[in-house]
N, C-alpha and C. Protein backbone atom coordinates (compact mmCIF):
# COMPACT_ATOMS: atom_id res chain seq x y z
N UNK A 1 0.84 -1.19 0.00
CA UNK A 1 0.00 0.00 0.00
C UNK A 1 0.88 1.25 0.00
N UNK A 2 0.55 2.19 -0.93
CA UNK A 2 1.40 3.30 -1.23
C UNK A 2 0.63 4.18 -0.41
N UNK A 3 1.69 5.12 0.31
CA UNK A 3 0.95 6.18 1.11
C UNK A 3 2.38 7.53 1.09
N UNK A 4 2.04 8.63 0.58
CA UNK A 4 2.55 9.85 0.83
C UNK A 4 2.16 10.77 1.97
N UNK A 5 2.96 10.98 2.73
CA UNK A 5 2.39 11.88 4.02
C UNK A 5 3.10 13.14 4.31
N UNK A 6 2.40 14.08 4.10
CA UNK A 6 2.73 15.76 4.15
C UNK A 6 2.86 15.98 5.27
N UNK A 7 3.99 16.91 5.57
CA UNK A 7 3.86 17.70 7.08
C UNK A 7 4.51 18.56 7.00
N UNK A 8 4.37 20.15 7.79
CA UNK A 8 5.21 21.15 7.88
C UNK A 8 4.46 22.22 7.08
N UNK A 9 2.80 22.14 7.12
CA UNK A 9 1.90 23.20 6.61
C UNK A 9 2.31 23.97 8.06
N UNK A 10 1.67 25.66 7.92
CA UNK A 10 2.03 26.42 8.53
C UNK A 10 0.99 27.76 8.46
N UNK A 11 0.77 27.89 10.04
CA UNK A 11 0.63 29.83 9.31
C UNK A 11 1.95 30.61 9.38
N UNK A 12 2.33 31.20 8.25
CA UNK A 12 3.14 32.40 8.32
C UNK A 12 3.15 33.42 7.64
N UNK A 13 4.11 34.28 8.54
CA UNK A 13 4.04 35.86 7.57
C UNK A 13 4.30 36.04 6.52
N UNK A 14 3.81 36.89 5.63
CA UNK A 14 4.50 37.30 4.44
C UNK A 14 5.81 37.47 4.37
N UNK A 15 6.59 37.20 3.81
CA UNK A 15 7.92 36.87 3.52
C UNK A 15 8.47 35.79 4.19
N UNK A 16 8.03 35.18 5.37
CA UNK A 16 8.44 33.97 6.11
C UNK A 16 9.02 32.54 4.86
N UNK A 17 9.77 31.83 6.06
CA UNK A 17 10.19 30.40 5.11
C UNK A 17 9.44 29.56 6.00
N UNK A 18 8.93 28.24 4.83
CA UNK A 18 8.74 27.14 5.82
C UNK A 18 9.29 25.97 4.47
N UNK A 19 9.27 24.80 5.48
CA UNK A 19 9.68 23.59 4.81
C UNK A 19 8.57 22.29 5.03
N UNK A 20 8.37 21.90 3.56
CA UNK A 20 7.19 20.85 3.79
C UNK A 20 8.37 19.56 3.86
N UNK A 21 7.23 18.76 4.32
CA UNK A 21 7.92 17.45 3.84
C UNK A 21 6.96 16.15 3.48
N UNK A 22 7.70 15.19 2.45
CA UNK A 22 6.69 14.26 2.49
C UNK A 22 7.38 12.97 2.40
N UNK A 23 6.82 12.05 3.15
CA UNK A 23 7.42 10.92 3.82
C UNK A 23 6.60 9.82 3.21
N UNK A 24 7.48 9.21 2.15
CA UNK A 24 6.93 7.70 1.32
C UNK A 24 7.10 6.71 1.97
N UNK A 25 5.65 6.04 1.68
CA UNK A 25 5.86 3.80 2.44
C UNK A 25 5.57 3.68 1.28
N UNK A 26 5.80 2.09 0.92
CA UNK A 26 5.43 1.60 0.05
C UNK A 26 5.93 1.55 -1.63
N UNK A 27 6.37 2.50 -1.71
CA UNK A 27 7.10 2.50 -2.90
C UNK A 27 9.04 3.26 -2.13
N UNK A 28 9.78 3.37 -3.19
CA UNK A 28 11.02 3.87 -3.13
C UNK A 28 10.83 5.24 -4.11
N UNK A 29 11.12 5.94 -3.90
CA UNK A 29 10.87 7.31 -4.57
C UNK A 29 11.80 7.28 -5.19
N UNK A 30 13.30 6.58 -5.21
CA UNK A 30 14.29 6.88 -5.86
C UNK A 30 14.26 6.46 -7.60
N UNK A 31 13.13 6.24 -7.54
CA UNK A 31 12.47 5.34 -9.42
C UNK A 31 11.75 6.39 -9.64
N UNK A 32 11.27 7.13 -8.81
CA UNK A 32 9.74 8.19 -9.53
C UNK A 32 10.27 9.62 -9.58
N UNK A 33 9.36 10.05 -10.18
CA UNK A 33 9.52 11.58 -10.26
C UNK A 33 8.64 12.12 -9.30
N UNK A 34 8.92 13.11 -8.15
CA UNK A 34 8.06 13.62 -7.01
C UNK A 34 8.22 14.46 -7.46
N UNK A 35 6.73 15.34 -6.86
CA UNK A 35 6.40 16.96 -7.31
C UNK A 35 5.40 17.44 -6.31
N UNK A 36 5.57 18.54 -6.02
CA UNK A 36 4.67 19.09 -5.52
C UNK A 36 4.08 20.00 -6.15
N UNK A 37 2.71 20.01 -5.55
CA UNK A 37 1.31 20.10 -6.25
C UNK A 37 0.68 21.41 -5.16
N UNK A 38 -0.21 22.76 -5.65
CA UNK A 38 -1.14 22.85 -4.55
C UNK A 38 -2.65 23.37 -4.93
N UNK A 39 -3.14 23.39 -3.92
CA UNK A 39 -4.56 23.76 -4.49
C UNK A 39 -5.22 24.77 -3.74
N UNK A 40 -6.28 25.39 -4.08
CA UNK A 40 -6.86 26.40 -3.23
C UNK A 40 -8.42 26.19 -3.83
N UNK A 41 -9.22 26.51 -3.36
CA UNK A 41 -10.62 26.09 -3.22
C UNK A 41 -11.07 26.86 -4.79
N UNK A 42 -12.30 25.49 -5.25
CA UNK A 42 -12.14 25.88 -6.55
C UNK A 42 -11.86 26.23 -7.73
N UNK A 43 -10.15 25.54 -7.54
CA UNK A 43 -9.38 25.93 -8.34
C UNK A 43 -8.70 24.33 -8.70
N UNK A 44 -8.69 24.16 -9.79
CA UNK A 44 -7.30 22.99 -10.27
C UNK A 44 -6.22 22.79 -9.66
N UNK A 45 -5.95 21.69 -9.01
CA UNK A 45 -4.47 21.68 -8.55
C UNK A 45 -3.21 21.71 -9.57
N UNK A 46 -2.27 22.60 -9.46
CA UNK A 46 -1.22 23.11 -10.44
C UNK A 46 -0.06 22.63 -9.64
N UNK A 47 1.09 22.20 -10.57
CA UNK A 47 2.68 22.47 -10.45
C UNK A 47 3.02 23.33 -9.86
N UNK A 48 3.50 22.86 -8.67
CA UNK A 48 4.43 23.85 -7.84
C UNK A 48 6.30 23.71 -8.53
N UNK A 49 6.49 22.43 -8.17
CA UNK A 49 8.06 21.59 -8.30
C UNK A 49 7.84 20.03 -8.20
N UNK A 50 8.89 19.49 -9.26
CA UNK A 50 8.66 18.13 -9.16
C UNK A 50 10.91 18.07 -9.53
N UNK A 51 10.85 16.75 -9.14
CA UNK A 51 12.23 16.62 -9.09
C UNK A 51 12.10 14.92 -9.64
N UNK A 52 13.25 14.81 -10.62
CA UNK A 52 13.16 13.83 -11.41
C UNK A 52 14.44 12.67 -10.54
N UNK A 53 14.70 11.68 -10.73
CA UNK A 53 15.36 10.53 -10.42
C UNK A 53 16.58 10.94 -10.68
N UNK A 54 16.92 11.32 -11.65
CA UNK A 54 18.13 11.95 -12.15
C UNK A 54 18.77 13.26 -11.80
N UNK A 55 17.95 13.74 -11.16
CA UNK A 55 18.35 14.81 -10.42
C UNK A 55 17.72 16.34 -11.31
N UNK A 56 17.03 15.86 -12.38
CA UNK A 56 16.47 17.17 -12.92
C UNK A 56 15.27 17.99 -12.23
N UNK A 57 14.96 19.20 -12.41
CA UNK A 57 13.92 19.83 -11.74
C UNK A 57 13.00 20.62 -12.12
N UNK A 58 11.89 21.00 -11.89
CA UNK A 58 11.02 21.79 -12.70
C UNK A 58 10.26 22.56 -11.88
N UNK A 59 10.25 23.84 -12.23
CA UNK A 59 9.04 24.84 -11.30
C UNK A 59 8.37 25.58 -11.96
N UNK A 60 7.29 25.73 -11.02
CA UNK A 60 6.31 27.12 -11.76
C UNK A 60 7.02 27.80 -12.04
N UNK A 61 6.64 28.41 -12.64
CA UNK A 61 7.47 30.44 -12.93
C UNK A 61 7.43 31.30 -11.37
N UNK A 62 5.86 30.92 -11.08
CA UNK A 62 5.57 31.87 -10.01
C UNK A 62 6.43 31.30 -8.51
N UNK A 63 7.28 30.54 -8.78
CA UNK A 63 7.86 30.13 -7.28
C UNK A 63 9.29 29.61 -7.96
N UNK A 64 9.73 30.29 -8.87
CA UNK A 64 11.41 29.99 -9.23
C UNK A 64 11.90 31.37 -8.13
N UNK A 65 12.89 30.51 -7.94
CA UNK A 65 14.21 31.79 -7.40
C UNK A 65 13.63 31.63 -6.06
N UNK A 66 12.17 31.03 -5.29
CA UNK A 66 11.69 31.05 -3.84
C UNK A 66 11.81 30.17 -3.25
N UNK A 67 11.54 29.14 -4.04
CA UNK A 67 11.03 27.35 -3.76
C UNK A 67 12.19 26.60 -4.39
N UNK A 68 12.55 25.60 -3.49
CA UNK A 68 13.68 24.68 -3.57
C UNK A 68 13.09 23.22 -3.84
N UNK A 69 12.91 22.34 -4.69
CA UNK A 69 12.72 21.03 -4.58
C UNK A 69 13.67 19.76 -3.77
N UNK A 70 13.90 18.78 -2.83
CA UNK A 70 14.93 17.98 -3.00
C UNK A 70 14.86 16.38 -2.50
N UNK A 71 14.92 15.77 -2.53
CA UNK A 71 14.54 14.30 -2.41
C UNK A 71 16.08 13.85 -1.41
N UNK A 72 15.45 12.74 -0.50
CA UNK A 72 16.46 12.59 0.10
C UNK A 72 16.32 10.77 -0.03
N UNK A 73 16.73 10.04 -1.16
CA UNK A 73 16.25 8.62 -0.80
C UNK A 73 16.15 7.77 -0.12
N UNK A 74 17.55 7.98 0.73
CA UNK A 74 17.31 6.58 1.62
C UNK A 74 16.27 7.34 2.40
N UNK A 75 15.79 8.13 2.77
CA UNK A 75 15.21 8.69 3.70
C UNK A 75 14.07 8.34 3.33
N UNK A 76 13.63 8.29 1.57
CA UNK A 76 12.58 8.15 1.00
C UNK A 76 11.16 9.59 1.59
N UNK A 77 12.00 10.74 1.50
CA UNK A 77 11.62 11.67 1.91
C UNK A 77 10.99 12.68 0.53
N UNK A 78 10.89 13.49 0.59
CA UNK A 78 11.49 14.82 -0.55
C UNK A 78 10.50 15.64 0.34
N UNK A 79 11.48 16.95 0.02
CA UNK A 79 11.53 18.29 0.74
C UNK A 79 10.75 19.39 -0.23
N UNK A 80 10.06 20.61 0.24
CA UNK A 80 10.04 22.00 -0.45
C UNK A 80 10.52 23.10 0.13
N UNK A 81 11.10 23.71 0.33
CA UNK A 81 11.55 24.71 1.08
C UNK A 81 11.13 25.95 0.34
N UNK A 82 10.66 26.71 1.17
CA UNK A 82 9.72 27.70 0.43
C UNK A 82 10.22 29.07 1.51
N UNK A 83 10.64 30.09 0.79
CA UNK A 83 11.23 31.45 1.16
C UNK A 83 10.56 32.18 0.38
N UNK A 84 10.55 33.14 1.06
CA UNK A 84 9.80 34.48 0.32
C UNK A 84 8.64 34.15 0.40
N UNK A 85 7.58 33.87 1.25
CA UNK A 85 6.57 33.22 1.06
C UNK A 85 5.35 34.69 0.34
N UNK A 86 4.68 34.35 -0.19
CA UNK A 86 3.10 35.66 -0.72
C UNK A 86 2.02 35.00 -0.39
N UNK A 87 1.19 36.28 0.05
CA UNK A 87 -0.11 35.23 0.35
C UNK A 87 -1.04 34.52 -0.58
N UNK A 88 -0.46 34.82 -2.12
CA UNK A 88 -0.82 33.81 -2.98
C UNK A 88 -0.63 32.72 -2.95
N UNK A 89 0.66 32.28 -2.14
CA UNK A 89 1.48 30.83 -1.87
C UNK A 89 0.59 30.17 -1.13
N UNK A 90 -1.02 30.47 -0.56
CA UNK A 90 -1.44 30.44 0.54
C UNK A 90 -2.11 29.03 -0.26
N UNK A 91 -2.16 27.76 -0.12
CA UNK A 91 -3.03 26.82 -0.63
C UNK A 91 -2.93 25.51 0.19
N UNK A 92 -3.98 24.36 0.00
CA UNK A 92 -2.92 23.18 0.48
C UNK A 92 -1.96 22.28 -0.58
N UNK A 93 -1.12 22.03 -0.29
CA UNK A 93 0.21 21.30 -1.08
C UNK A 93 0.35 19.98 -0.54
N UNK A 94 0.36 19.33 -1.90
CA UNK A 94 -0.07 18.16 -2.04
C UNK A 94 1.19 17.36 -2.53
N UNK A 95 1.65 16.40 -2.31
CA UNK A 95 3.15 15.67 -2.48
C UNK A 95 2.43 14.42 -3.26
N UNK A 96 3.34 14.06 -4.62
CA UNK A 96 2.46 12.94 -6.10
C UNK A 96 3.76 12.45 -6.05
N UNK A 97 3.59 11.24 -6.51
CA UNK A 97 4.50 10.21 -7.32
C UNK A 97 4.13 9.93 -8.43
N UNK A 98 4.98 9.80 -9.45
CA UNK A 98 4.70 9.84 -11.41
C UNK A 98 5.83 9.28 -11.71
N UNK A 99 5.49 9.30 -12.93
CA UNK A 99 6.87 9.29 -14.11
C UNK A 99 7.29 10.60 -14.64
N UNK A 100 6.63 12.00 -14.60
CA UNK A 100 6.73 12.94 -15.49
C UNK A 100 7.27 13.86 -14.79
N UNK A 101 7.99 14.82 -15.20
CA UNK A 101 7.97 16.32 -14.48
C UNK A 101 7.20 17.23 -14.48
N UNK A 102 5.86 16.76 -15.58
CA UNK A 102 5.18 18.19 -15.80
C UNK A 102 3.87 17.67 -15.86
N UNK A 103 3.35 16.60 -15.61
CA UNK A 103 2.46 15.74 -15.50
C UNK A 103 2.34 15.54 -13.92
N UNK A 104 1.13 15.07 -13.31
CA UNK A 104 0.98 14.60 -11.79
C UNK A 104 0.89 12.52 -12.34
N UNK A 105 1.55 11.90 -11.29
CA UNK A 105 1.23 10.68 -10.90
C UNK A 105 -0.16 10.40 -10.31
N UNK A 106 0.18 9.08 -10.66
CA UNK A 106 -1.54 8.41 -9.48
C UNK A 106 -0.89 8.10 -8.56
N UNK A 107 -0.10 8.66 -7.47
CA UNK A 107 -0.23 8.07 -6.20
C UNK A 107 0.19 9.68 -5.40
N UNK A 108 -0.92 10.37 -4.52
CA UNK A 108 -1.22 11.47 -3.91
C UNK A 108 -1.17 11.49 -2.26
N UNK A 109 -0.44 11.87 -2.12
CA UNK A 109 -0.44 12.45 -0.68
C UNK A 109 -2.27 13.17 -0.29
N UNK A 110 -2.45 13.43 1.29
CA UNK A 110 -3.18 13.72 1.93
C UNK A 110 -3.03 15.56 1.84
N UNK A 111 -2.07 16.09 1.75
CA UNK A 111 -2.20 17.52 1.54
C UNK A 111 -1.28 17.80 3.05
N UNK A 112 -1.21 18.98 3.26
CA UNK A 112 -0.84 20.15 4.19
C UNK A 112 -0.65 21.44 3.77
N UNK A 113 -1.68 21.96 4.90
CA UNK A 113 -2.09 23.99 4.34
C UNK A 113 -0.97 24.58 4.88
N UNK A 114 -1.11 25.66 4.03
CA UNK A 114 -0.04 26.81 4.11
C UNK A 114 -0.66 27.87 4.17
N UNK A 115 -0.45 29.00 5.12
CA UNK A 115 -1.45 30.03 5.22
C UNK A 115 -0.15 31.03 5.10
N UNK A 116 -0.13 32.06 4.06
CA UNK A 116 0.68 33.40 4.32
C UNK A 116 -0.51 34.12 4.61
N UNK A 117 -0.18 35.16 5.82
CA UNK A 117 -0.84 35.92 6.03
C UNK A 117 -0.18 36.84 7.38
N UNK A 118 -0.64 38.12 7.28
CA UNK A 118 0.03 38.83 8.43
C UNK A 118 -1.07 38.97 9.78
């Protein structure tokens, strides 16, 4: 049974950092491509960052130069580290396993919110 588990949603201030994390059973992440995903009510969940096996990476536009992707395998972890936070950043973020960088997988994490706000 595959299970992704988010943690390290947050309220914080505008400009604050926080760091998600998401913690894989069941599969080895070191074969997949992880990405994070987020969503906000009524809206499509979109590409935040996904990080490929090989070490390649991909981000929105709207969170280059803020947001860090990084996978830690044996840990079977992967990280977002998020600086500069806006209260647009404000959604819940969702941690996928795939094959693609620009595509979402079928196997989805539970989410964790992120609130920028002062």
């Amino acid at each position: 049974q595959v299970q992704l588990v988010e943690s390290g949603g947050a309220l914080v201030q505008p400009g604050g950092s926080l760091t998600l994390s998401c913690a894989a059973s069941g599969i080895m992440i070191g074969v997949y491509v992880m990405g994070w995903y987020r969503q906000t009510p009524g809206n499509q969940r979109e590409l935040v960052a996904s990080t490929g096996s090989g070490g390649r990476t991909n981000y929105a536009g709207s969170v280059k130069g803020r947001f860090t992707i990084s996978r830690d395998n044996a840990k079977n972890t992967v990280y977002l580290q998020m600086n500069s936070l806006k209260p647009e950043d404000t959604a819940v973020y969702l941690c996928n396993a795939g094959y693609s960088l620009y595509v979402s997988g079928a196997f989805w994490g539970q989410g964790t919110q992120v609130t920028v706000s002062s």
